[in-house]
Protein backbone atom coordinates (compact mmCIF):
# COMPACT_ATOMS: atom_id res chain seq x y z
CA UNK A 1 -23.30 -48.54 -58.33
CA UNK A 2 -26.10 -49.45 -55.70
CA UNK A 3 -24.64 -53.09 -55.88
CA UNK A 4 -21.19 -51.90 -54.45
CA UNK A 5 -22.94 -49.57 -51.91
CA UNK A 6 -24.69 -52.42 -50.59
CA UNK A 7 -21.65 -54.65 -51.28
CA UNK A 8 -20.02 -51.96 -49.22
CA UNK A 9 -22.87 -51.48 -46.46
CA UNK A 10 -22.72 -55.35 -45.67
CA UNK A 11 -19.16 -54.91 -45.40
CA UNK A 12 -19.34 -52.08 -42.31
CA UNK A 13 -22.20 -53.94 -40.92
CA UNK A 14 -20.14 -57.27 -40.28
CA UNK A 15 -16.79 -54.90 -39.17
CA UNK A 16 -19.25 -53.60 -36.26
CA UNK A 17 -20.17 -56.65 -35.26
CA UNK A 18 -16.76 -57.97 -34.99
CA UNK A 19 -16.01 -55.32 -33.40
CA UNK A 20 -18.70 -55.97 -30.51
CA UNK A 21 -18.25 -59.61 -30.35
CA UNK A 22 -14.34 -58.58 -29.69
CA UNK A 23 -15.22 -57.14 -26.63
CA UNK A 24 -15.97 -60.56 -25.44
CA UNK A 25 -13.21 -62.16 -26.48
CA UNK A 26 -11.61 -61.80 -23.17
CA UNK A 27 -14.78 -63.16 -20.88
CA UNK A 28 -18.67 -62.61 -20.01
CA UNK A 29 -19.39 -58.60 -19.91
CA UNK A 30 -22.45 -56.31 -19.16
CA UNK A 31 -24.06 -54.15 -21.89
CA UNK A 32 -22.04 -51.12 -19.87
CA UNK A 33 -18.86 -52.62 -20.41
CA UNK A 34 -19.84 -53.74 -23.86
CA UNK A 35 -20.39 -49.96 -24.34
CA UNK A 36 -17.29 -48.70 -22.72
CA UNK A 37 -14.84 -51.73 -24.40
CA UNK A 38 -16.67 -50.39 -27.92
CA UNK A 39 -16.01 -46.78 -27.52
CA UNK A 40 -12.53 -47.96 -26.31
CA UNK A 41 -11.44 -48.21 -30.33
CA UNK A 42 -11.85 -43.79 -30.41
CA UNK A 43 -9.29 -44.06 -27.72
CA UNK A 44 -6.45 -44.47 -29.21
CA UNK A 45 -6.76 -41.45 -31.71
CA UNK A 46 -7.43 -39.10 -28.68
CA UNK A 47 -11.21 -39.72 -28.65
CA UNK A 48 -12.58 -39.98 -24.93
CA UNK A 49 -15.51 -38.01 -24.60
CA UNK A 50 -19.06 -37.36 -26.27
CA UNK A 51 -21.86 -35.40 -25.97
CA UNK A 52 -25.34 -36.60 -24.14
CA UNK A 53 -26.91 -37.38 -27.15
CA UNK A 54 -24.02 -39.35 -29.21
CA UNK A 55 -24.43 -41.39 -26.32
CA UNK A 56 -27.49 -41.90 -26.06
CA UNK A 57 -27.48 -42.62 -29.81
CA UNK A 58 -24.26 -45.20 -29.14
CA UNK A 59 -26.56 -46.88 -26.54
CA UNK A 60 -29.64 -47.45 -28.83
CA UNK A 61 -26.62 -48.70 -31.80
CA UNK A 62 -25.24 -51.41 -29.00
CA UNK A 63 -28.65 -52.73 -28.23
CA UNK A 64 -29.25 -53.08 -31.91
CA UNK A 65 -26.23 -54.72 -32.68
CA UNK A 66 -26.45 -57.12 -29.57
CA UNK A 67 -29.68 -58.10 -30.55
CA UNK A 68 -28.30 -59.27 -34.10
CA UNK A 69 -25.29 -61.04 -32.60
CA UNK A 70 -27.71 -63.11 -30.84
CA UNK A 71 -29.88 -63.45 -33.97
CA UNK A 72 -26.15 -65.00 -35.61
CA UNK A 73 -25.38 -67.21 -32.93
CA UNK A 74 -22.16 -65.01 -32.64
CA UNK A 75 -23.51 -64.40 -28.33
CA UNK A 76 -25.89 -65.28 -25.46
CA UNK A 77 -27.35 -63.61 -22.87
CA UNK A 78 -26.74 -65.12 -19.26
CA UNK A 79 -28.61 -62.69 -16.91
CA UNK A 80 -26.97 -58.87 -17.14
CA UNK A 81 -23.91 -60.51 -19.10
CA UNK A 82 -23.45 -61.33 -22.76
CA UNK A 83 -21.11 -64.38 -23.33
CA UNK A 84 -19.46 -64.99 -26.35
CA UNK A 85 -20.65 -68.51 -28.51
CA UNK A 86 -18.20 -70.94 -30.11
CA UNK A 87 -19.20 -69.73 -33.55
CA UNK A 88 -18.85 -66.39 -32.67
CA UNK A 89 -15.39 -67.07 -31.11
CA UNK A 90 -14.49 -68.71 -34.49
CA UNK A 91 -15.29 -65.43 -36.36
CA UNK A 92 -13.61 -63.01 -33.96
CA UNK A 93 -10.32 -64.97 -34.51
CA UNK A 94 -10.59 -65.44 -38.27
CA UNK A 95 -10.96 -61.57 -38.28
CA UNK A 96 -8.25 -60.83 -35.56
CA UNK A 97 -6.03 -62.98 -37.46
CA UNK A 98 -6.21 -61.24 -40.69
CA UNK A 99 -5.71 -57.83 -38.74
CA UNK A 100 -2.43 -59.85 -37.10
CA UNK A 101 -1.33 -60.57 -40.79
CA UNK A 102 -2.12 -56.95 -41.58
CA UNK A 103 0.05 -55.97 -38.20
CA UNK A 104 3.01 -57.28 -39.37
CA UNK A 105 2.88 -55.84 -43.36
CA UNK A 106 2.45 -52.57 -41.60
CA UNK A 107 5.36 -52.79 -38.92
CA UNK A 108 7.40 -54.56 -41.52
CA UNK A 109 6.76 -51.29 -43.85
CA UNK A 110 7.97 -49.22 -40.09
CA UNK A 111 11.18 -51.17 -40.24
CA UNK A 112 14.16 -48.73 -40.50
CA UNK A 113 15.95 -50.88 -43.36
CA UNK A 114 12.57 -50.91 -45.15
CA UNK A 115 12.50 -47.18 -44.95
CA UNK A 116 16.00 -47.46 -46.40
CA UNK A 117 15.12 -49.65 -49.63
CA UNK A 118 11.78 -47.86 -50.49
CA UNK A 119 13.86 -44.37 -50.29
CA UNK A 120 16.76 -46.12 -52.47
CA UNK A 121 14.20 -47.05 -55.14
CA UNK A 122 12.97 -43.54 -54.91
CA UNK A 123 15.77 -41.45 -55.43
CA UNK A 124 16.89 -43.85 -57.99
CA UNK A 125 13.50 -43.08 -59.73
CA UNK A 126 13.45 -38.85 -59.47
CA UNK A 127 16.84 -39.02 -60.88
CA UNK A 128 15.93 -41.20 -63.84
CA UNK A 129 13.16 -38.13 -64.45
CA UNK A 130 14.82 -35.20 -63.44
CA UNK A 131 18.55 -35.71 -65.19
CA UNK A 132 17.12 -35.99 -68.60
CA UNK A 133 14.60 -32.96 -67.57
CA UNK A 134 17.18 -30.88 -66.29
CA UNK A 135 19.93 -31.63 -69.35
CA UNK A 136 16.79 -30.83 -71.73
CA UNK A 137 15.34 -27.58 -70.18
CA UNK A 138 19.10 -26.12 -69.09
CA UNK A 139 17.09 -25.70 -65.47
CA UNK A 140 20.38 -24.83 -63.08
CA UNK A 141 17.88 -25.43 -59.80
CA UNK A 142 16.49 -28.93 -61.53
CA UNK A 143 19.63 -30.05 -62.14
CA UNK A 144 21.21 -29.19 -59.02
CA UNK A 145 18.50 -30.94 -57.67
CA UNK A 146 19.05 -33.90 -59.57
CA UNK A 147 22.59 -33.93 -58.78
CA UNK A 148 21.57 -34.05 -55.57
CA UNK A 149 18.89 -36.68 -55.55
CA UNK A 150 21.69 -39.23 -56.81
CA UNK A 151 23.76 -38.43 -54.21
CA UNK A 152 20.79 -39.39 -51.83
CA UNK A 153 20.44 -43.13 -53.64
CA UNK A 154 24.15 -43.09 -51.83
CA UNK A 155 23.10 -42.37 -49.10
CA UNK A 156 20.68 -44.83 -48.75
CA UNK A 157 22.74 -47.59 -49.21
CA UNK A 158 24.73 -46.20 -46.51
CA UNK A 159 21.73 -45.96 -44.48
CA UNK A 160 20.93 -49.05 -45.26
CA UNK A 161 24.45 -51.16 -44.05
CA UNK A 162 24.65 -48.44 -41.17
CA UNK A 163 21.29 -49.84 -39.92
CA UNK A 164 21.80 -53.52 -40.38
CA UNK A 165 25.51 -53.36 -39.07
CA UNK A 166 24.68 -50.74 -35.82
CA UNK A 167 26.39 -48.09 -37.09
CA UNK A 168 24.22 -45.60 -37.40
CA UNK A 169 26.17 -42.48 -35.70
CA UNK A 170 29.02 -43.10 -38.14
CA UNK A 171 26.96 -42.95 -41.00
CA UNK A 172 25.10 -39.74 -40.32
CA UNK A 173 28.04 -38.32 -40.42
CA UNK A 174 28.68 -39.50 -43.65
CA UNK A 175 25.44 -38.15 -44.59
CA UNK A 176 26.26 -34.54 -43.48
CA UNK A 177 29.74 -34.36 -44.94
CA UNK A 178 27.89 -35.42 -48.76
CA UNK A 179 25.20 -33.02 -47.75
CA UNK A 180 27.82 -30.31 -47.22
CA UNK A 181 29.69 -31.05 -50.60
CA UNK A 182 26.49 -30.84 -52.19
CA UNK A 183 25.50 -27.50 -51.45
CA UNK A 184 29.60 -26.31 -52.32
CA UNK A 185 29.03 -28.24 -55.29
CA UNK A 186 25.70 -26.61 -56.47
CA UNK A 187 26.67 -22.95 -54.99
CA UNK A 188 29.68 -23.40 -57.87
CA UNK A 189 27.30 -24.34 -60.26
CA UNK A 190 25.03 -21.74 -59.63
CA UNK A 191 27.61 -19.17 -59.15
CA UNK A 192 28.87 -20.21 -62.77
CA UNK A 193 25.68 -19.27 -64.17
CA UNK A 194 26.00 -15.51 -63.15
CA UNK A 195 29.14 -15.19 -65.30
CA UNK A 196 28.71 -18.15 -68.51
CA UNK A 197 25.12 -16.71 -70.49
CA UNK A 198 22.84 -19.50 -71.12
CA UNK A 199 19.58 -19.53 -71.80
CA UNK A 200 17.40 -22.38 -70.24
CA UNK A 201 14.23 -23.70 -71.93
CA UNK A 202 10.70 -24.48 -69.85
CA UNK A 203 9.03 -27.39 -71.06
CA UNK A 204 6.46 -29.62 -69.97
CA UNK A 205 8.83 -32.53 -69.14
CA UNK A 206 10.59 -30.33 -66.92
CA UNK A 207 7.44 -28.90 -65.30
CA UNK A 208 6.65 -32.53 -64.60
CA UNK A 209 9.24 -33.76 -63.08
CA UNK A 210 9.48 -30.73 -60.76
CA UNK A 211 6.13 -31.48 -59.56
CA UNK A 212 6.45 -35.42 -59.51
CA UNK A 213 9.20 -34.62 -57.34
CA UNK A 214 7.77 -32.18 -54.94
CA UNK A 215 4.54 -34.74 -54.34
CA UNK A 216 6.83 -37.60 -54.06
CA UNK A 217 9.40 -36.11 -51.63
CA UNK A 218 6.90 -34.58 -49.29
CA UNK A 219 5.54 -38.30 -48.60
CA UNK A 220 9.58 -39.90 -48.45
CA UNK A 221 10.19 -36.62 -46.21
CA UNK A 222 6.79 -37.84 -43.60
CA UNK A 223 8.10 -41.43 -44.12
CA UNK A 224 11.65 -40.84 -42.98
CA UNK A 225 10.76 -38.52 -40.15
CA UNK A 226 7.98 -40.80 -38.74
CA UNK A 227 10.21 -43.95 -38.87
CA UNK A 228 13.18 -42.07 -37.91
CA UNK A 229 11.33 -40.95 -34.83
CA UNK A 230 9.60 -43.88 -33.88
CA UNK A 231 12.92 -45.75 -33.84
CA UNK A 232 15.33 -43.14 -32.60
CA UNK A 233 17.57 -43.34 -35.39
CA UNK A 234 19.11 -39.89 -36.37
CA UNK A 235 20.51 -41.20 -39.91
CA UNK A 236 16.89 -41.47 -41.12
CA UNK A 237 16.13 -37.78 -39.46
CA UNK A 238 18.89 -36.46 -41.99
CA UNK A 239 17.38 -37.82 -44.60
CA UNK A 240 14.03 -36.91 -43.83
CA UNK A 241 15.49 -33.05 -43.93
CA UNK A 242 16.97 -33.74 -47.07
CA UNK A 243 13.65 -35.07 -48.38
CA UNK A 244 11.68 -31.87 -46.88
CA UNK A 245 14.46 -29.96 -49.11
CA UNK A 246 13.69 -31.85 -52.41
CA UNK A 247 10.14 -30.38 -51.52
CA UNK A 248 11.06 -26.68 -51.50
CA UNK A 249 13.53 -27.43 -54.11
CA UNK A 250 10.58 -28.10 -56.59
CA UNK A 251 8.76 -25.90 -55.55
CA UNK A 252 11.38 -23.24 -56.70
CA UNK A 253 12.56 -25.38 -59.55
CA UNK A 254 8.79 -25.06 -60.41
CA UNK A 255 8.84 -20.83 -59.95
CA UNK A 256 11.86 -20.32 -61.83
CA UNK A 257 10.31 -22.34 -65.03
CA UNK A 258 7.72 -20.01 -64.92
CA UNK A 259 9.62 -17.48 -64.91
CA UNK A 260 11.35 -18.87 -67.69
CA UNK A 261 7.91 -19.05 -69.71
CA UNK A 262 7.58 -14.96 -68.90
CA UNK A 263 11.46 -14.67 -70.57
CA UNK A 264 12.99 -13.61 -67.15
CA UNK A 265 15.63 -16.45 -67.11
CA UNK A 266 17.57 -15.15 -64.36
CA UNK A 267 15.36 -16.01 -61.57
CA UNK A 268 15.87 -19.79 -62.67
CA UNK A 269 20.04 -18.81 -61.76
CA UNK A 270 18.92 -17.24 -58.20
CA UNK A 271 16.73 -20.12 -57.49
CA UNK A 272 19.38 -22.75 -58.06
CA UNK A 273 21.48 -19.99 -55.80
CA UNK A 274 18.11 -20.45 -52.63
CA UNK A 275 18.42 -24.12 -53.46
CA UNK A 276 22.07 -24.09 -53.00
CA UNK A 277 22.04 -22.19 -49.55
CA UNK A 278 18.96 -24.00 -48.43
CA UNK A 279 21.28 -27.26 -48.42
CA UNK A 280 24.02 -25.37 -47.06
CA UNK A 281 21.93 -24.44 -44.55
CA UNK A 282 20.30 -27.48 -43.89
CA UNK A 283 23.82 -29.67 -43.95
CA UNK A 284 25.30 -26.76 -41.18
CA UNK A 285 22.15 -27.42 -38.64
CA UNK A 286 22.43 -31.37 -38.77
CA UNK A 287 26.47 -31.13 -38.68
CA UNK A 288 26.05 -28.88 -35.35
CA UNK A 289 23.70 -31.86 -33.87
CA UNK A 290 26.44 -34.45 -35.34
CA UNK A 291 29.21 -32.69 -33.49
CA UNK A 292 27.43 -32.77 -30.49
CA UNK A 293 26.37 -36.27 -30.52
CA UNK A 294 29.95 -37.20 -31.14
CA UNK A 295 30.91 -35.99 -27.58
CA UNK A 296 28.53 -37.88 -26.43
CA UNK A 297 25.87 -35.43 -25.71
CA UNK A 298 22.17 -36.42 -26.04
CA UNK A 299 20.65 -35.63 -29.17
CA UNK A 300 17.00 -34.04 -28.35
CA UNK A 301 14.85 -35.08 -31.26
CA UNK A 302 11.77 -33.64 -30.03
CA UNK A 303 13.19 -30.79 -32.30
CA UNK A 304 12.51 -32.68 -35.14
CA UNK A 305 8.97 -33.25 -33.73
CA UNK A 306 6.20 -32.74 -36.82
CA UNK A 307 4.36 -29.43 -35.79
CA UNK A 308 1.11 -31.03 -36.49
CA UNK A 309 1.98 -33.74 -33.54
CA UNK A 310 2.43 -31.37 -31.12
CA UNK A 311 -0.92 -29.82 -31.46
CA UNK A 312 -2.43 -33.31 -32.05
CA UNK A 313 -0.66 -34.14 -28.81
CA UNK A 314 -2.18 -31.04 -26.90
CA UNK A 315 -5.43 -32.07 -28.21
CA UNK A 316 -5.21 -35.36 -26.77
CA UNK A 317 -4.55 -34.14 -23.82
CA UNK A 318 -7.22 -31.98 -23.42
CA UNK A 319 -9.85 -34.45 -24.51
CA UNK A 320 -8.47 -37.03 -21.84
CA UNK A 321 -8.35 -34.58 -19.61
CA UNK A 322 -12.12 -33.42 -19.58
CA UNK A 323 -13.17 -37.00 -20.03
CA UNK A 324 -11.41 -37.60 -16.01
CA UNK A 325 -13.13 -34.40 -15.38
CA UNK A 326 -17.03 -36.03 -16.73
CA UNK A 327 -15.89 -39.24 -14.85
CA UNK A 328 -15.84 -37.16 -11.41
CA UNK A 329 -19.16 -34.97 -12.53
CA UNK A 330 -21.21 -38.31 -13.93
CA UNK A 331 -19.77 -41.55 -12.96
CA UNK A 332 -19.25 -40.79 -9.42
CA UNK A 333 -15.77 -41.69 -9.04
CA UNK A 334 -14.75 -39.86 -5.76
CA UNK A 335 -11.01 -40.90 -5.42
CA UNK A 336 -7.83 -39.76 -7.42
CA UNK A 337 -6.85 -43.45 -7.03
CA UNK A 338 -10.19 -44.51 -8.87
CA UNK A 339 -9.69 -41.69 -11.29
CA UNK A 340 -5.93 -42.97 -12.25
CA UNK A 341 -6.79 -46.44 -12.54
CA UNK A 342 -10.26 -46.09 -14.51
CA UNK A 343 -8.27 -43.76 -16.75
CA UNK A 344 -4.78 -46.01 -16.77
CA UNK A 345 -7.63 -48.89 -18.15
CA UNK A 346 -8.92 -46.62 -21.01
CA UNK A 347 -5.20 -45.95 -22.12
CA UNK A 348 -4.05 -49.55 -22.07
CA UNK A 349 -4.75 -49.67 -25.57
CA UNK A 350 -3.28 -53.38 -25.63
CA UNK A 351 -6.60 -54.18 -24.26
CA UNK A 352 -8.38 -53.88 -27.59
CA UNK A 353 -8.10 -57.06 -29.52
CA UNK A 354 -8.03 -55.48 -32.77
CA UNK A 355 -5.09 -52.96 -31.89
CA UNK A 356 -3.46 -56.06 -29.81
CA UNK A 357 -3.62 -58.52 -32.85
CA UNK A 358 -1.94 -55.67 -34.93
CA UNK A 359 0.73 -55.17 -32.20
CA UNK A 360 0.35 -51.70 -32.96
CA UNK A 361 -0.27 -50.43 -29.06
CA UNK A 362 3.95 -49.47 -29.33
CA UNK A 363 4.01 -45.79 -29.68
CA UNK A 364 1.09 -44.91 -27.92
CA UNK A 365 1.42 -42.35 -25.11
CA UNK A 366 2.79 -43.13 -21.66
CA UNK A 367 0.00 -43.75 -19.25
CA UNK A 368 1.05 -42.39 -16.47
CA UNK A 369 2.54 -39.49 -17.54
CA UNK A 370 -0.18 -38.03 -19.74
CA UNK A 371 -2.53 -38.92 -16.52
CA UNK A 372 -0.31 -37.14 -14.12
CA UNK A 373 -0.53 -34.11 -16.18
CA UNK A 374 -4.07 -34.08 -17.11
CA UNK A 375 -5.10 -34.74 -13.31
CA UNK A 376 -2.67 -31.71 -12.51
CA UNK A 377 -4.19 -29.30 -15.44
CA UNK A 378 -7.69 -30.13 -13.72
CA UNK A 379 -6.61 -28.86 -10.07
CA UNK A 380 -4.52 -26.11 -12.18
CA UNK A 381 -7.21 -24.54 -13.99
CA UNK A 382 -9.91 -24.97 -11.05
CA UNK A 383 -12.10 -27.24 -12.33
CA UNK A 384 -11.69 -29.95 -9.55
CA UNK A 385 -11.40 -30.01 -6.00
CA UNK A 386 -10.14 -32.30 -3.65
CA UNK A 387 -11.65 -32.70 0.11
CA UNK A 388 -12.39 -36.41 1.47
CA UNK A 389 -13.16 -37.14 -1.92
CA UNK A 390 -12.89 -35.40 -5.51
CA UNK A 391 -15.75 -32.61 -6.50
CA UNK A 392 -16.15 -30.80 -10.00
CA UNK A 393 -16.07 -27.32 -9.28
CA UNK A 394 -18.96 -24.78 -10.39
CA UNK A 395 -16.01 -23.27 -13.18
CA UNK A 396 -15.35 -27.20 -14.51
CA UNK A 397 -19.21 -28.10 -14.83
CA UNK A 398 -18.74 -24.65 -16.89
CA UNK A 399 -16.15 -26.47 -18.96
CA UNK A 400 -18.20 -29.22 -19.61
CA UNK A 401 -20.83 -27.72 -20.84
CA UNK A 402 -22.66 -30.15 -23.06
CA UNK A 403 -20.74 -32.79 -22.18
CA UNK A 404 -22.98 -33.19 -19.22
């Protein structure tokens, strides 16, 4: 065990030191930029700011690590700037170049096709366990979920040749209309079950595929919706609803074979009735935003907008906001021009060699934009003034706090 954690210790040591060395990739730079290209890695997950004493602490870690880089050969020091060696060069690209190999696994993997294959072989797989569950245990909600779940491995081929032959409108519509005759289809099913007795039977296949498939479809459902966001394609959207279904549909599926164990079966008939409307429900909303996008109207799919992003989003915001505020209070920058460009630098996230070798700087947020706003939430809330040149305000070195 103390042979992997130094196996493993070695292993962060030489990913910091890459990491430095990066920043020289580009040309000669003082240990201040050194510090500020370093930090620049935080940026991109919303990190601009830190207290007095992580930086101090990040300034006594640079020297350090300089000081070994030199000891490697990896850099030299030519007056206030460090330059980057030939050896040193060699192992920044080796590195960079397995990140670039890495890049394009991952954005392969973000490809809207790919998205359609891996949720083909899915669905394919969670009806394979939950047909011969559902026929076992009786379950009405597991098999109307299975039912269901076939009818998705359709859909995914449509997906699938909708994508690759641009024909993606036509095909969500395909999607809603099975969507549609799925819940009719189920709701008769379930319906049936009021008036023909039978008695279902828990077991612990059934109990596992419910669960398999609730774990399972809540990753497909953050899949589908990521991709299908990212790429602006509304067929994947659908499917990440119907995913986010399969999800609650376990979840019930799972509550009425409990309540099968406790001998009240007919709460396993009124959850394959919630599953039922649920997908009713679901197919109505998406057929509204169909219809619409039919005549032509704009689909808004910041609707479909994970509610974790939008705080994660807010929180960004705020933390790049205060950092333009500590720029004004401690760096001295006296001009909103300054302010917008110094900030427009620590956003260009294509800047960092690691994140540029991936070619993952797509998606970020849109510089000017998010600076516009900040820069306007800092006159907003009082925190910064503007004369002949920009001022922190006696309420925004209150904001600060420790941050100065």
């Amino acid at each position: 065990m103390s042979k992997q954690r130094s196996v493993d210790q070695r292993h962060r040591q030489y990913a910091k030191s890459i990491r430095v060395a990066a920043t020289l990739l580009d040309g000669p730079r003082t240990f201040a930029e050194i510090l500020d290209r370093s930090y620049s890695y935080l940026r991109p997950l919303g990190l601009f700011k830190m207290t007095e004493r992580q930086a101090r602490d990040q300034m006594a870690s640079m020297r350090e690590r300089l000081k070994k880089l030199i000891e490697y050969g990896w850099i030299v020091r030519e007056g206030e700037r460090y330059v980057l060696t030939s050896p040193g060069r060699e192992e920044v690209n080796k590195r960079l170049s397995q990140l670039g190999e890495t890049g394009v696994s991952i954005r392969k993997f973000l490809q809207p096709q790919t998205v359609s294959k891996v949720t083909l072989g899915v669905h394919l797989g969670l009806a394979a366990l939950k047909l011969p569950a559902g026929l076992i245990s009786g379950s009405v909600g597991l098999l109307n979920d299975a039912t269901d779940t076939l009818l998705d491995g359709l859909s995914s081929l449509l997906v699938y040749f909708g994508i690759r032959f641009d024909k993606e409108r036509a095909i969500n519509v395909v999607l809603v209309i099975l969507m549609l005759a799925t819940g009719f289809l189920t709701l008769y099913e379930a319906g049936r079950r009021f008036f023909i007795p039978f008695k279902p039977e828990a077991d612990w296949f059934a109990f596992l595929a419910a669960i398999l498939s609730a774990v399972v479809s809540l990753t497909l459902y953050v899949y589908q919706r990521y991709v299908g966001l990212r790429s602006g394609i509304m067929a994947l959207i659908t499917q990440s609803v119907d995913s986010r279904n399969h999800v609650i549909v376990a979840a019930s599926v799972t509550a009425g074979l409990v309540a099968l164990l406790l001998r009240f079966p007919v709460l396993d008939t009124l959850v394959g009735l919630g599953v039922t409307l649920l997908i009713l429900k679901s197919a109505v909303e998406l057929a509204v935003q169909t219809v619409r996008s039919l005549g032509e109207e704009e689909i808004d799919l910041s609707r479909f907008e994970f509610g974790i992003a939008a705080q994660y989003g807010k929180f960004r915001q705020a933390q790049l906001r205060d950092w333009m505020l500590y720029l004004v209070a401690r760096q001295g920058i006296g001009t909103r021009a300054e302010l917008v460009a110094r900030s427009g630098r620590a956003l260009d996230f294509d800047r960092i060699p690691a994140v540029r070798a991936m070619g993952l700087a797509q998606g970020q947020p849109q510089a000017t934009e998010i600076i516009e706003q900040s820069l306007a939430e800092l006159f907003q809330h009082g925190w910064l003034a503007e004369e002949e040149r920009l001022s922190v305000t006696d309420a925004g070195r209150k904001h600060l706090g420790q941050w100065i």
